[in-house]
Protein backbone atom coordinates (compact mmCIF):
# COMPACT_ATOMS: atom_id res chain seq x y z
CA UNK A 1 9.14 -3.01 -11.78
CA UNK A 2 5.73 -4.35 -11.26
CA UNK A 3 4.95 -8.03 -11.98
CA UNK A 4 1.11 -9.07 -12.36
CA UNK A 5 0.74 -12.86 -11.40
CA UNK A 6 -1.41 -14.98 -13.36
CA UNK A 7 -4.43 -16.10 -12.18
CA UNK A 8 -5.97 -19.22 -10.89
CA UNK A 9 -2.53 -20.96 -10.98
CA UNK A 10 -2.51 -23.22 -8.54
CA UNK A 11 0.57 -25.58 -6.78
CA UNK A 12 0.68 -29.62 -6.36
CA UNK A 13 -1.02 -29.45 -3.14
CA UNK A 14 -3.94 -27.67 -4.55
CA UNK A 15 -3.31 -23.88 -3.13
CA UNK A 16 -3.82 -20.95 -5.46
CA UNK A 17 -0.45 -19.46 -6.36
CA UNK A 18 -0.44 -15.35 -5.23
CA UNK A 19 1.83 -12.57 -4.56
CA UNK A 20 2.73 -13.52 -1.43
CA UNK A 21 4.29 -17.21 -2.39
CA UNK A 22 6.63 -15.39 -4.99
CA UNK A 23 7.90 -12.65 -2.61
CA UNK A 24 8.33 -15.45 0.00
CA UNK A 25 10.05 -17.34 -2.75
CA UNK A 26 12.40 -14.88 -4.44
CA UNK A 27 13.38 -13.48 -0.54
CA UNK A 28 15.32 -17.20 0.04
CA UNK A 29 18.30 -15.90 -2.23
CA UNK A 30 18.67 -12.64 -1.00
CA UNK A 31 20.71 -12.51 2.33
CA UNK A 32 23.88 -12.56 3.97
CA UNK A 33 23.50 -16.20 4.56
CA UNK A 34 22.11 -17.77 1.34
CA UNK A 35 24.19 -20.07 -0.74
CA UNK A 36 21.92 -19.95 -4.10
CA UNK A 37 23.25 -20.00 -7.34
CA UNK A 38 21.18 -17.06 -7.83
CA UNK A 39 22.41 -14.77 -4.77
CA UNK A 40 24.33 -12.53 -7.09
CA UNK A 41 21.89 -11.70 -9.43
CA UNK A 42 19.62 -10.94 -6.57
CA UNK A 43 21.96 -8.59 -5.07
CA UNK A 44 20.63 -5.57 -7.20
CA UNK A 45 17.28 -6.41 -5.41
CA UNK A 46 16.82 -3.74 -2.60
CA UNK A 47 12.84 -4.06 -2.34
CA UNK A 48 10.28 -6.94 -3.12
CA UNK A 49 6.72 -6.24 -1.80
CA UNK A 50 3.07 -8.09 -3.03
CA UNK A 51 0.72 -5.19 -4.43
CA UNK A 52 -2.48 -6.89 -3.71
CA UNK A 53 -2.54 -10.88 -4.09
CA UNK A 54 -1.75 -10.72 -7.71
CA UNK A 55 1.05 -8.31 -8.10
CA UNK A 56 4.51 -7.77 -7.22
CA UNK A 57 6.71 -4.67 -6.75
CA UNK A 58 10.48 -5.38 -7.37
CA UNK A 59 12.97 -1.98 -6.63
CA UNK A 60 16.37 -2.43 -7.91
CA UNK A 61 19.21 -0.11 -6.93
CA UNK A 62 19.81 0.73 -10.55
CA UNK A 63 18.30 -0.15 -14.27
CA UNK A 64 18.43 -3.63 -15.10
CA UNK A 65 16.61 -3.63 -18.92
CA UNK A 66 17.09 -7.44 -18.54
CA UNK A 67 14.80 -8.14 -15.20
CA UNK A 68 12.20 -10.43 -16.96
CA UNK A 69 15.44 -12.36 -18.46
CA UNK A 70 16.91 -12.95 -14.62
CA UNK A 71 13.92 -14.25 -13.47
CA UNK A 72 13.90 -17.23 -15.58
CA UNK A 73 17.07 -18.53 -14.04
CA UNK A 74 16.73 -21.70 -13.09
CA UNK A 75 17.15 -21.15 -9.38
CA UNK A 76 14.35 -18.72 -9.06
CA UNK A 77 11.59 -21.42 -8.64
CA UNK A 78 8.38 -20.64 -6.98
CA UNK A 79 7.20 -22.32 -3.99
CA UNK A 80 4.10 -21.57 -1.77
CA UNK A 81 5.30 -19.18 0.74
CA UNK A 82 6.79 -20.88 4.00
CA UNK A 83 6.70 -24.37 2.63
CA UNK A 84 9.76 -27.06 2.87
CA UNK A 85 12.55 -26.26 0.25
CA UNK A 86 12.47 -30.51 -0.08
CA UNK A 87 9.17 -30.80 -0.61
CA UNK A 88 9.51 -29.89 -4.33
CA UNK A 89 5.97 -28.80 -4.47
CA UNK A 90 5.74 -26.44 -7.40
CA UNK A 91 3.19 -25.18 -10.32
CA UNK A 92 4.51 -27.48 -13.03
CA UNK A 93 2.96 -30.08 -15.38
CA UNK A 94 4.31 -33.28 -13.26
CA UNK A 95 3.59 -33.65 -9.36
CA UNK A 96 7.10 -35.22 -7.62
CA UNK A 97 6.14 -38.47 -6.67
CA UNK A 98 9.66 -40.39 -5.29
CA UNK A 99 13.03 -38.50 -5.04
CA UNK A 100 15.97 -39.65 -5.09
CA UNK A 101 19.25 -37.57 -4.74
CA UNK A 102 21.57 -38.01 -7.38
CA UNK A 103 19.99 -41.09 -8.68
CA UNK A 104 15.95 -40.34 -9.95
CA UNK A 105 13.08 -38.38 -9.57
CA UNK A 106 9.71 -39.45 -10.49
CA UNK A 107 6.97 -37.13 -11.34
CA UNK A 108 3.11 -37.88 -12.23
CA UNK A 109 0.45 -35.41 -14.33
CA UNK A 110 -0.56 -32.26 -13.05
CA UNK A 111 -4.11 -32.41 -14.04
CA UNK A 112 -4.63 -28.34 -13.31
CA UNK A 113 -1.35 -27.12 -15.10
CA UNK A 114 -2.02 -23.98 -16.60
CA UNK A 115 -0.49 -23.93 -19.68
CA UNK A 116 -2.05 -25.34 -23.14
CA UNK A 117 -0.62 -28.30 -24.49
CA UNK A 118 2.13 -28.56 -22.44
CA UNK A 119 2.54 -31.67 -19.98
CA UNK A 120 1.32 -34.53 -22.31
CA UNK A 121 2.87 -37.68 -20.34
CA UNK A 122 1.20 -39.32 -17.36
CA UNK A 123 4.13 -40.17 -16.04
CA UNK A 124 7.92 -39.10 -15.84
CA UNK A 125 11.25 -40.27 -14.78
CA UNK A 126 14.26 -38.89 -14.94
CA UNK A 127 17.29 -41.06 -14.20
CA UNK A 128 20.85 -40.12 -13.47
CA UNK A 129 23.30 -42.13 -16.20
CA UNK A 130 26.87 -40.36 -15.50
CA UNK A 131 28.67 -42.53 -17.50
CA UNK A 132 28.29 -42.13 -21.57
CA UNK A 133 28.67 -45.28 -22.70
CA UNK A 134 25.73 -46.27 -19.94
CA UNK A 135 23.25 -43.23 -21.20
CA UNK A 136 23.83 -44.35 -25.00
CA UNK A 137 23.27 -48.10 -24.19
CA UNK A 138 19.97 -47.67 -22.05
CA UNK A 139 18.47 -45.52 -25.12
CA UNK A 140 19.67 -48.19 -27.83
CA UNK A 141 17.53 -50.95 -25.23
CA UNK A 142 14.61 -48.66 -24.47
CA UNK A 143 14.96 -48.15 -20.63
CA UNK A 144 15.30 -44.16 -21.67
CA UNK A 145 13.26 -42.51 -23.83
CA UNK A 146 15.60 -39.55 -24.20
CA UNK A 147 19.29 -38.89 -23.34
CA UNK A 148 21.24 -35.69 -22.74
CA UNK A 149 24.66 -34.92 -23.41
CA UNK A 150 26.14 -37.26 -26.43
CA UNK A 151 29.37 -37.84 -26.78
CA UNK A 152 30.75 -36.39 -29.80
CA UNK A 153 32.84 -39.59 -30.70
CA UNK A 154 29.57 -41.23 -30.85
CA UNK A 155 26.60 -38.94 -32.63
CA UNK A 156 27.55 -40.21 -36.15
CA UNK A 157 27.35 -43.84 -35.09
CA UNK A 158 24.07 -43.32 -32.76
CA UNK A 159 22.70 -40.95 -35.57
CA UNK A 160 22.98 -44.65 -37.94
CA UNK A 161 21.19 -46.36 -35.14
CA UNK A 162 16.93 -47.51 -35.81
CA UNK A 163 15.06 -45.58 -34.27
CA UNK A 164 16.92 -42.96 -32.86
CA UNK A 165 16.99 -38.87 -33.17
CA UNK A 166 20.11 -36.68 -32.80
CA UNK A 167 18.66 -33.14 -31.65
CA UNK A 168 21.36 -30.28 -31.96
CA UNK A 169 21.52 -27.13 -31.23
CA UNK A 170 24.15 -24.24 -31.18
CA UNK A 171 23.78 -21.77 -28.09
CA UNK A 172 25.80 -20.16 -24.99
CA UNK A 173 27.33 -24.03 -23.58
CA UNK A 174 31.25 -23.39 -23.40
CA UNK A 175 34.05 -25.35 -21.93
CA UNK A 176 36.78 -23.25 -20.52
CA UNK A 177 40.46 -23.88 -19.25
CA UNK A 178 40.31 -21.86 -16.11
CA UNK A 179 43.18 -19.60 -14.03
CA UNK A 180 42.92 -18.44 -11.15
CA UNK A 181 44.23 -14.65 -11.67
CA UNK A 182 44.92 -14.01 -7.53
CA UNK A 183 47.47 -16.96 -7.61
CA UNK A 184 51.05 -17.05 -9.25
CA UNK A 185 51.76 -17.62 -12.14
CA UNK A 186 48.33 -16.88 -13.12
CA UNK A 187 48.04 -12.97 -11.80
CA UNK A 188 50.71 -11.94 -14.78
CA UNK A 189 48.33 -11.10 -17.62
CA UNK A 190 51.21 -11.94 -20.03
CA UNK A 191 51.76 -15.55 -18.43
CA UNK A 192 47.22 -15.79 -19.18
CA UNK A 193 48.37 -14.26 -22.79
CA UNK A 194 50.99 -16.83 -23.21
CA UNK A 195 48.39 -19.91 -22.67
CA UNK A 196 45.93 -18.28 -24.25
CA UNK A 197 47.76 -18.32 -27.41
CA UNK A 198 49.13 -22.05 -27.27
CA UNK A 199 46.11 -23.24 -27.70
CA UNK A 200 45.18 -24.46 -31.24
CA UNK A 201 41.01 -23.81 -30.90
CA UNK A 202 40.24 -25.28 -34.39
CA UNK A 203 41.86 -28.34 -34.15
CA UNK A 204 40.32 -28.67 -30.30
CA UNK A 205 36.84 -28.15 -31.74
CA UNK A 206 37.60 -31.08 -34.62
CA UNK A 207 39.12 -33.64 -32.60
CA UNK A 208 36.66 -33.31 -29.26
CA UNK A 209 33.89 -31.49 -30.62
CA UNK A 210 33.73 -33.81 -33.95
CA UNK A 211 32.63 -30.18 -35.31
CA UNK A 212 29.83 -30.11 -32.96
CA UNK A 213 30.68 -26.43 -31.83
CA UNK A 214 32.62 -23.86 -32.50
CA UNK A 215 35.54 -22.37 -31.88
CA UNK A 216 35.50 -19.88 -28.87
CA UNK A 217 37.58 -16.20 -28.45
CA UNK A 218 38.48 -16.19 -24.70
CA UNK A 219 35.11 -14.35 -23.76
CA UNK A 220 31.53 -16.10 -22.74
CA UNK A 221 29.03 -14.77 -25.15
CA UNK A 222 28.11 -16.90 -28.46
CA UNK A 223 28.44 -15.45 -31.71
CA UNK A 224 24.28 -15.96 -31.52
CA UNK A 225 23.70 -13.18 -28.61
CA UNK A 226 22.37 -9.93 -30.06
CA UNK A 227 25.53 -8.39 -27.80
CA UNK A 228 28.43 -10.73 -29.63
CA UNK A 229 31.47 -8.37 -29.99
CA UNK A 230 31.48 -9.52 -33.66
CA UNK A 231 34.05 -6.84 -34.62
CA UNK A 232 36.07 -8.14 -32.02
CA UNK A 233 39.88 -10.22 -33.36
CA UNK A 234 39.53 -13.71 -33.17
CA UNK A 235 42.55 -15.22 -31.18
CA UNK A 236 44.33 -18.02 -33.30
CA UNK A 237 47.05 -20.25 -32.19
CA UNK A 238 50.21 -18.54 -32.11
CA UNK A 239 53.57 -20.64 -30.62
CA UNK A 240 55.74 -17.26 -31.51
CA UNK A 241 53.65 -14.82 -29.41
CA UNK A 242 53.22 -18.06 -26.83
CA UNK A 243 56.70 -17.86 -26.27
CA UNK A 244 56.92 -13.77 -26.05
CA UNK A 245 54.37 -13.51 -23.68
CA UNK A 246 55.42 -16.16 -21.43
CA UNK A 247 59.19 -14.89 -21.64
CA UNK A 248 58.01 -11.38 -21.01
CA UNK A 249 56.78 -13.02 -17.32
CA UNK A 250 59.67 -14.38 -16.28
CA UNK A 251 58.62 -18.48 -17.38
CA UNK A 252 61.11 -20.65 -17.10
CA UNK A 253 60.07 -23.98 -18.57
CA UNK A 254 58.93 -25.52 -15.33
CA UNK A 255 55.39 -27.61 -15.34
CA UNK A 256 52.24 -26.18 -15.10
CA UNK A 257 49.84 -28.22 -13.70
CA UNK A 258 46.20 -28.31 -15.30
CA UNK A 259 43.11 -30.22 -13.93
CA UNK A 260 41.27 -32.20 -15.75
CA UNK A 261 38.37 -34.83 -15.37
CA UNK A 262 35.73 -35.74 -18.02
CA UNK A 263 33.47 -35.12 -14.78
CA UNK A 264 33.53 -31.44 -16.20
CA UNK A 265 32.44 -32.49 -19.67
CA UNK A 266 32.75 -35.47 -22.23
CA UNK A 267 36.35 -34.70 -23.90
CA UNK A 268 37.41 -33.00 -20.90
CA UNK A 269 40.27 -35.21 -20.90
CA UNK A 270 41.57 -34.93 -24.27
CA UNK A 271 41.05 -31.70 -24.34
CA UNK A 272 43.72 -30.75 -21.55
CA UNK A 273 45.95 -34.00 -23.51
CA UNK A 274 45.26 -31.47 -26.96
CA UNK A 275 46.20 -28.54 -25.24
CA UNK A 276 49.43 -29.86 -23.95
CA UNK A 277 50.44 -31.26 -27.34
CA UNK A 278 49.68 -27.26 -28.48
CA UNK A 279 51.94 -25.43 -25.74
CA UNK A 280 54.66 -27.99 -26.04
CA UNK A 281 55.44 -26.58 -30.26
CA UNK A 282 55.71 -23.03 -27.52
CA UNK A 283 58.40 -24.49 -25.43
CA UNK A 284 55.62 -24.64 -22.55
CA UNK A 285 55.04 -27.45 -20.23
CA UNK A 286 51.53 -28.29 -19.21
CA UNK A 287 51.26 -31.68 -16.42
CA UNK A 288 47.84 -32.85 -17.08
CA UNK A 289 46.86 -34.18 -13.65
CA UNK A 290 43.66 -36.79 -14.12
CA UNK A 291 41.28 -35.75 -11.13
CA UNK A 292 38.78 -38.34 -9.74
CA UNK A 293 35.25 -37.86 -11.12
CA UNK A 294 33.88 -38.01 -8.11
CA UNK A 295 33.76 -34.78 -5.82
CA UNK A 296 35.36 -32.38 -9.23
CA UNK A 297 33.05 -29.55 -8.48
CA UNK A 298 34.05 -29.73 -5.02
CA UNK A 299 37.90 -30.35 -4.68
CA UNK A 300 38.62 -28.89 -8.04
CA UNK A 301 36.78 -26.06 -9.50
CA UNK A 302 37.13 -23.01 -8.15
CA UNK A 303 39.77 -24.56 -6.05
CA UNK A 304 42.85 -25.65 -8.26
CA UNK A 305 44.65 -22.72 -9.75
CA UNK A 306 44.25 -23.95 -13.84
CA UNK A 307 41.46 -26.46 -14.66
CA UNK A 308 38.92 -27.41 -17.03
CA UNK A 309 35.22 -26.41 -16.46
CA UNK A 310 31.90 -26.24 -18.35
CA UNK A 311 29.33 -23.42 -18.28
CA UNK A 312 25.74 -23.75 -20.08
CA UNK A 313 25.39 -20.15 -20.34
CA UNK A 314 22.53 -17.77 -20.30
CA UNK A 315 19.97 -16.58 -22.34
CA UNK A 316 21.47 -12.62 -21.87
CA UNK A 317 25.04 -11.35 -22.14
CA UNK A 318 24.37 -9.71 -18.98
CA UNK A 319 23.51 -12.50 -16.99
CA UNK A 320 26.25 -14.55 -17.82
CA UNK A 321 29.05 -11.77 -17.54
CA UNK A 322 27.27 -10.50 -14.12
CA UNK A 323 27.11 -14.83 -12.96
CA UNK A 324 30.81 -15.40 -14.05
CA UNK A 325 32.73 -11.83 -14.26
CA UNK A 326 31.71 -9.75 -11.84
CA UNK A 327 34.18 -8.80 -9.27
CA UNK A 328 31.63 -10.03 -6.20
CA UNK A 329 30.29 -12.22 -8.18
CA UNK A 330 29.89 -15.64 -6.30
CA UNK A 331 30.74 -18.06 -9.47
CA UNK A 332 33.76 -15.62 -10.48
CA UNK A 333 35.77 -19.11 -11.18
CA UNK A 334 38.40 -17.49 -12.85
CA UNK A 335 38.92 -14.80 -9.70
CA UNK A 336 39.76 -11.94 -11.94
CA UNK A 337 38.54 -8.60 -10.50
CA UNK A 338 38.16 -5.38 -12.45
CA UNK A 339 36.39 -2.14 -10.97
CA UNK A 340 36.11 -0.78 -14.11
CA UNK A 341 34.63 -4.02 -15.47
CA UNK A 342 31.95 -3.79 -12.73
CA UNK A 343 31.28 0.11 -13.16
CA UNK A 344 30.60 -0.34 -16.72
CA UNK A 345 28.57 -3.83 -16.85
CA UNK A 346 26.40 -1.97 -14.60
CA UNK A 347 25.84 0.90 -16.90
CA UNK A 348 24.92 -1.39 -19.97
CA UNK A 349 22.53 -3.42 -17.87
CA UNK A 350 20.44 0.26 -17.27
CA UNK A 351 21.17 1.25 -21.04
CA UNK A 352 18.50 1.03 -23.87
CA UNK A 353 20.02 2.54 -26.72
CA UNK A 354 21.05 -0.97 -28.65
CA UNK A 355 23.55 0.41 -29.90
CA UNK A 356 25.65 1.80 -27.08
CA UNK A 357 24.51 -1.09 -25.35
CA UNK A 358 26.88 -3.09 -28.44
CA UNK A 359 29.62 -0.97 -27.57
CA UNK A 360 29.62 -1.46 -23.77
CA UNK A 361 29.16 -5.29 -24.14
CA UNK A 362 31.65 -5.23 -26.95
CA UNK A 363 34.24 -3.64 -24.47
CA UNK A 364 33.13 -6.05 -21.53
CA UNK A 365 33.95 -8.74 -23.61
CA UNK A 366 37.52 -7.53 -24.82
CA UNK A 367 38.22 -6.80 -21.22
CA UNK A 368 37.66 -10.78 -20.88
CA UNK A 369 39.49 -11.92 -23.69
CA UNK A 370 42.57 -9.86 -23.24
CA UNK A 371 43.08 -9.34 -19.58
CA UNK A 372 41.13 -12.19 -17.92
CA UNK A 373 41.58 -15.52 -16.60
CA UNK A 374 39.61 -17.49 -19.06
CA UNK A 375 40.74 -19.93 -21.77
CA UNK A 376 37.84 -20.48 -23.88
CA UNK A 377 38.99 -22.48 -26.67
CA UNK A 378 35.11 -23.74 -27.74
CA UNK A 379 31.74 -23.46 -27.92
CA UNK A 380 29.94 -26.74 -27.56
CA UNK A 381 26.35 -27.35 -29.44
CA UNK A 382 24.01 -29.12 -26.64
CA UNK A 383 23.38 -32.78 -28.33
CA UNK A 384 20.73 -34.63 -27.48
CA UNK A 385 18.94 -38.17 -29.00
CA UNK A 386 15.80 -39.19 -28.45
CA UNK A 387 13.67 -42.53 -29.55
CA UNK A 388 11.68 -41.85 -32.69
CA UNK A 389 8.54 -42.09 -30.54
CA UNK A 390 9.39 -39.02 -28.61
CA UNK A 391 7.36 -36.15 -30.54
CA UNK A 392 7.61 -32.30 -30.26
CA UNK A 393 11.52 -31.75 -29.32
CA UNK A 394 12.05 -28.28 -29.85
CA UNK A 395 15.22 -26.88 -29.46
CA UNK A 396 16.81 -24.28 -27.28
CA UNK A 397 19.91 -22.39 -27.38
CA UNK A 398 19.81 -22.28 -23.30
CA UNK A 399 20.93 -26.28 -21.97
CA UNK A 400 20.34 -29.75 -23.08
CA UNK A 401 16.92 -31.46 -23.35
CA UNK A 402 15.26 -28.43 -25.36
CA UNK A 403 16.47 -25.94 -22.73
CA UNK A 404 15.55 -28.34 -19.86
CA UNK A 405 11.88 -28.43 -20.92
CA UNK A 406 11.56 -31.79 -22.90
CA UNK A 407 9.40 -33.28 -20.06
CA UNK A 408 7.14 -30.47 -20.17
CA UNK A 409 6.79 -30.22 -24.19
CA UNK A 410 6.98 -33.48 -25.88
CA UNK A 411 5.08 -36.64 -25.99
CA UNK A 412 5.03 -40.24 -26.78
CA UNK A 413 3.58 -41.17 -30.22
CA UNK A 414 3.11 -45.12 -31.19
C-alpha cells in the first residue's frame, strides 16, 4: 500500500509533519517488546518505508482490504519522529498545555490545524469524573460542559433537566460476561453453552440498559456492521437446554464464581445480580463476588476465570474479531483459540467479493457464538449529555463523545 501524506501539516512545536515522523511513529508498535494496544494489528506489517518526504510504503504479509480502517485506531497516533512518547506533541486542533494522569488534561488552540472548521474552542479541559452521580452533578452546576457515559437509571430524569442534551447513539459498545476457555470449568464448550443459555438478554437490556441497547447474540459485531451475520439464530434464554448442557459436562451444582465491578461499566453490578437470578430458574449457582473498583483492569480482567468486561468496538468486523478473537491476539480476554478461526479471518480480511466476504464473517461469528468463551448478553448505545450551549455534536457509532471527537467538532454558542 502506498500512503501520500498531506502537505504542510505541521505538529505543536511548529515542525512540518513528513514521511519520516509516521514511519518513526507506526514502527513503536511493531516489536517483540512493545506493549501497545495496537501490536496485534501491526503484526501483519512486515515493511514500512518513507517514499520521498510525503509518502509511505506499507507491505503486509497478506491482503488486508481494511488497511485505511486499522490505521484510525486510536493507538496509531502520529508523533514527530524520535520525540518523547510524554510529550503529547501531536497535529491536532488543541496544543497540551498541563497533564495530569488520571485526573485532567488541558489543551489550548492550535492556530495552524489543518482541517476546516474543526477546533472552534480556545481552550479545553477534560476532567476525569469516575463516579456517575459526580459526572451528572458537575454538568447540572456547569463545571462540565459535556459528560460521557450516562447512567441509564438516570437519562430520563437528566433528559427533564433545563438546559441539558441527551446525545445517543447505537454502534459496536458491548458488555460481555467473560470465560476463560484454557481454565476448568470453562474449556467444556457445553459448560460455555450452559451459561450462555441462562441468561435472559431481554430482560438484562430492560432493567440495566433502560432500553438503551440491544440485546446481543454471543458474538462482537452490531447488527449495524455491513458483515452482521443477520441470518444467524438469535440465542434466547433457555433454563431446559441450561440444564442439558451443563449436565452433559459433568456440573454438579457447586458455585461459580463471577467478577463483577461497575468499574467495567455502569450496571456492571446488576447485571452479574440479573444473571444470577436467570441461572438459578437452571438449577445453576453463580457467587457474584463484588471486586474493588480500583485496579479491575489489572487484578481482574483477563485474570479471573468468569467476569464482566466492556468493549467499545471497532469501526470494521475485522478489526474487532482480529483485536479480541484471534488466537495470538494480545486482548484475546476470553482465551479461546481456534486455528481454523485464524486461517479463515485471514482469508476474509484479503477477500473483496462482498459477498463471500458475508459468508466468511458470517461463519467467524457463529464460530464465536457457539464455541467461544463470550457471554454477550447486550449491546449498549454510547449516551452522552451535553449543556444546550454546546453546538455541533455529531454522533458516532465508534465510542462516547461523538466517537471521541467532541473537542475537535463542536463549539460553544451563547
Amino acid at each position: 500500500w502506498k500512503f501520500n501524506i498531506r502537505k504542510g501539516v505541521t505538529f505543536h512545536d511548529g515542525k512540518e509533519l513528513t514521511a519520516e515522523d509516521v514511519v518513526w511513529s507506526l514502527n513503536l508498535h511493531r516489536g517483540e517488546n512493545t506493549e501497545s494496544g495496537a501490536a496485534g494489528y501491526m503484526t501483519s506489517v512486515t515493511d514500512l518505508k518513507a517514499d520521498g518526504s510525503h509518502a509511505v510504503i506499507i507491505t503486509l504479509d497478506s491482503g488486508n482490504a481494511d488497511l485505511p480502517y486499522l490505521l484510525t485506531d486510536y493507538h496509531l497516533l502520529i508523533m514527530p519522529k524520535d520525540s518523547e512518547l510524554t510529550a503529547g506533541i501531536g497535529t491536532g486542533p488543541y496544543k497540551i498545555t498541563e497533564y495530569d494522569p488520571g485526573v485532567r488534561v488541558f489543551g489550548e488552540l492550535n492556530e495552524n490545524y489543518f482541517k476546516p472548521g474543526r477546533g472552534n474552542c480556545a481552550t479545553v479541559e477534560l476532567v476525569a469524573i469516575n463516579d456517575p452521580a459526580a459526572r451528572t452533578a458537575a454538568l447540572q452546576t456547569g463545571q462540565i460542559n459535556v459528560m460521557e457515559r450516562v447512567d441509564p437509571k438516570t437519562v430520563e430524569l437528566l433528559s427533564r433537566a433545563p438546559g441539558v442534551a441527551i446525545h445517543r447513539a447505537a454502534g459496536g459498545g458491548h458488555y460481555p460476561l467473560l470465560m476463560r476457555c484454557d481454565t476448568a470449568p470453562f474449556d467444556n464448550v457445553d459448560f460455555r453453552l450452559g451459561l450462555k443459555y441462562a441468561a435472559d438478554r431481554a430482560d438484562i437490556v430492560d432493567k440495566v440498559l433502560r432500553g438503551l441497547g440491544k440485546v446481543g447474540n454471543d458474538h462482537p459485531i452490531p447488527s449495524g456492521d455491513p458483515f452482521f451475520a443477520k441470518n444467524l439464530e438469535q440465542r434466547v434464554y433457555d433454563p431446559d437446554k441450561a440444564k442439558f448442557h451443563m449436565k452433559k459436562a459433568g456440573y454438579g451444582g457447586e458455585a461459580i464464581p463471577l467478577s463483577t465491578s461497575d468499574a467495567a461499566f455502569s450496571g456492571a453490578v446488576d447485571t452479574a445480580v440479573l444473571y444470577q437470578q436467570h441461572a438459578a430458574k437452571a438449577g445453576i449457582t453463580i457467587d457474584v463476588i463484588r471486586e474493588p473498583s480500583d485496579g479491575y483492569w489489572n487484578d481482574v480482567w483477563m485474570k479471573k476465570p468468569f467476569s464482566v468486561s466492556y468493549w467499545g468496538g471497532r469501526p470494521t468486523a475485522d478489526l474487532m474479531l482480529t483485536v479480541a478473537y484471534k488466537s495470538d491476539a494480545a486482548w484475546n480476554d476470553t482465551f479461546w483459540r481456534r486455528p481454523d478461526f485464524d486461517k479463515i479471518l485471514l482469508e476474509a480480511r484479503a477477500e473483496l467479493d462482498p459477498a463471500k466476504r458475508t459468508e466468511m464473517y458470517a461463519e467467524l461469528q457463529s464460530m464465536i457464538r457457539d464455541d467461544g468463551g463470550a457471554l454477550i448478553p447486550m449491546f449498549n448505545d454510547f449516551v452522552d449529555a451535553a449543556t444546550e450551549q454546546v453546538k455541533n455534536f455529531e454522533l458516532s457509532p465508534q465510542y462516547g463523545l461523538a466517537g471521541m471527537r467532541a473537542p475537535e467538532r463542536v463549539w460553544m454558542e451563547g
